[in-house]
Protein backbone atom coordinates (compact mmCIF):
# COMPACT_ATOMS: atom_id res chain seq x y z
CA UNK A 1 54.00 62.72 -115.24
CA UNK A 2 51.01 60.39 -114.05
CA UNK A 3 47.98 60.40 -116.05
CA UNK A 4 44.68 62.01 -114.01
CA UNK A 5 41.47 60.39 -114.99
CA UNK A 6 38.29 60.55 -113.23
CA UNK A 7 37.40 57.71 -110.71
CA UNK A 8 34.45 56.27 -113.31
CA UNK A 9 36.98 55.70 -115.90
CA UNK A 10 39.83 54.15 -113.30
CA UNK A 11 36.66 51.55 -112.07
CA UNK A 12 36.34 51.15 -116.04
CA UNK A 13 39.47 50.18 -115.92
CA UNK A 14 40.08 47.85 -113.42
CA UNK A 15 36.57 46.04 -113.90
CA UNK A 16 36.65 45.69 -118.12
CA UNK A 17 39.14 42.91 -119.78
CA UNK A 18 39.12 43.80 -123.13
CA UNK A 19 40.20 47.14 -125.11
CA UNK A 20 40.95 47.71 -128.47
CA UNK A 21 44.67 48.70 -129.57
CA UNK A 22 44.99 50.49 -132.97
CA UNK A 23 48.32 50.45 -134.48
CA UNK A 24 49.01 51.69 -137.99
CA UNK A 25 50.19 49.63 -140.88
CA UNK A 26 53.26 50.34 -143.40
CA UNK A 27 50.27 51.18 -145.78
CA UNK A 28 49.16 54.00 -143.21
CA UNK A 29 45.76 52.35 -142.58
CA UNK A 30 44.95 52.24 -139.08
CA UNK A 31 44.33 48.44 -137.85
CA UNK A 32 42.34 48.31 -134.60
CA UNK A 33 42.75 45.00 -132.23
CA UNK A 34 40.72 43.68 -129.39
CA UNK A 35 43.32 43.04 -126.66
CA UNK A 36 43.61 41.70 -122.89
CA UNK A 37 45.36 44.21 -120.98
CA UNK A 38 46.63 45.43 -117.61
CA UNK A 39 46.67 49.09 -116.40
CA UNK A 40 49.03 50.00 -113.62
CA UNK A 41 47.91 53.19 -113.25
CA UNK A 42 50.41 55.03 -115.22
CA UNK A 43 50.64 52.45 -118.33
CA UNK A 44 48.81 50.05 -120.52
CA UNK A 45 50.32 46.50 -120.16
CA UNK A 46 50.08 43.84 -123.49
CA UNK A 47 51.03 40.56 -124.00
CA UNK A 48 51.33 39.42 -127.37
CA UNK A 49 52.77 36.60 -129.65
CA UNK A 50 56.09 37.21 -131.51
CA UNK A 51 54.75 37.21 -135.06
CA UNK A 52 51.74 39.35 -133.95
CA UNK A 53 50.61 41.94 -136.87
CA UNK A 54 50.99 44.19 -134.16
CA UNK A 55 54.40 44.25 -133.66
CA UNK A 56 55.25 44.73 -137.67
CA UNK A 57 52.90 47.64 -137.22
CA UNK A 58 54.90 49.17 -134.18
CA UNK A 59 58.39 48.30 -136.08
CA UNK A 60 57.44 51.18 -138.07
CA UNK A 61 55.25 53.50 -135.98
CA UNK A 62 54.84 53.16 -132.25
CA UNK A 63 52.39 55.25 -132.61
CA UNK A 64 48.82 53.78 -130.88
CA UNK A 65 45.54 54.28 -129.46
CA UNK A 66 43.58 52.51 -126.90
CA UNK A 67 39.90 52.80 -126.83
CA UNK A 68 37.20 51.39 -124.36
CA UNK A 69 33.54 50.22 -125.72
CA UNK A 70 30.76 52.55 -125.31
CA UNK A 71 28.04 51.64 -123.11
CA UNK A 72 24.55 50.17 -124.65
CA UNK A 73 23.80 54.35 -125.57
CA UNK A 74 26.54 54.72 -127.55
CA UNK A 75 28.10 57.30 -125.07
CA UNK A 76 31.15 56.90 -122.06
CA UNK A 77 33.77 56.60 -125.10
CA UNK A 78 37.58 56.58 -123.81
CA UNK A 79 40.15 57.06 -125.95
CA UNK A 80 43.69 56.90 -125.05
CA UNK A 81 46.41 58.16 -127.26
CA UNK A 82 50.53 57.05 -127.11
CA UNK A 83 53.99 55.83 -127.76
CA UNK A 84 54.24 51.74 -127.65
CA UNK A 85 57.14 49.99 -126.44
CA UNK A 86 58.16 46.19 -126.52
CA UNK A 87 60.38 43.99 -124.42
CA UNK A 88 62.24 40.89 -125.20
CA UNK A 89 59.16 39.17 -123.48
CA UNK A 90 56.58 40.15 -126.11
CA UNK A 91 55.13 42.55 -123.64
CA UNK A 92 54.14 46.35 -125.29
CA UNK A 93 54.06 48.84 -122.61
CA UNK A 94 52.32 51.77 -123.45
CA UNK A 95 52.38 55.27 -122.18
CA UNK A 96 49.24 57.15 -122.57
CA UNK A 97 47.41 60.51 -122.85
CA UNK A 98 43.83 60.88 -122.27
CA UNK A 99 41.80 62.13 -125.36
């Protein structure tokens, strides 16, 4: 089932280039990430390098959330919440929910 958001947070997310990807380690402390990614409207697209902390993370939970920087008043907060999954080309697709 598509995800609905509101047009300000699709313009978000075409226009920003950066969002930060929290994963959880074997220890169960959460490990947030600045990333480059690529929304397609339905999922979160990320590249990343084969010995990447964040793929021994999402061995073990693929578990994540994706959250965009507030603006300079410390309010439009998005959070995304969902399940990660990799390719054999280092790429982590992730399905979302909207929190």
């Amino acid at each position: 089932m598509p995800l609905t958001i509101s047009r300000r947070i699709a313009q978000r997310l075409r226009r920003e280039l950066v969002i930060w990807l929290t994963t959880v380690r074997a220890d169960g402390m959460p490990q947030p990430t600045p990333v480059w990614f690529l929304w397609d409207g339905a999922t979160f697209l990320i590249y990343t390098k084969p010995n990447a902390h964040k793929l021994r993370n999402l061995a073990h939970d693929s578990n994540v959330a994706l959250s965009l920087n507030c603006d300079a008043w410390g309010s439009e907060v998005v959070v995304f919440t969902g399940e990660a999954s990799l390719d054999e080309t280092h790429r982590l697709s992730i399905e979302t929910r909207l929190t």
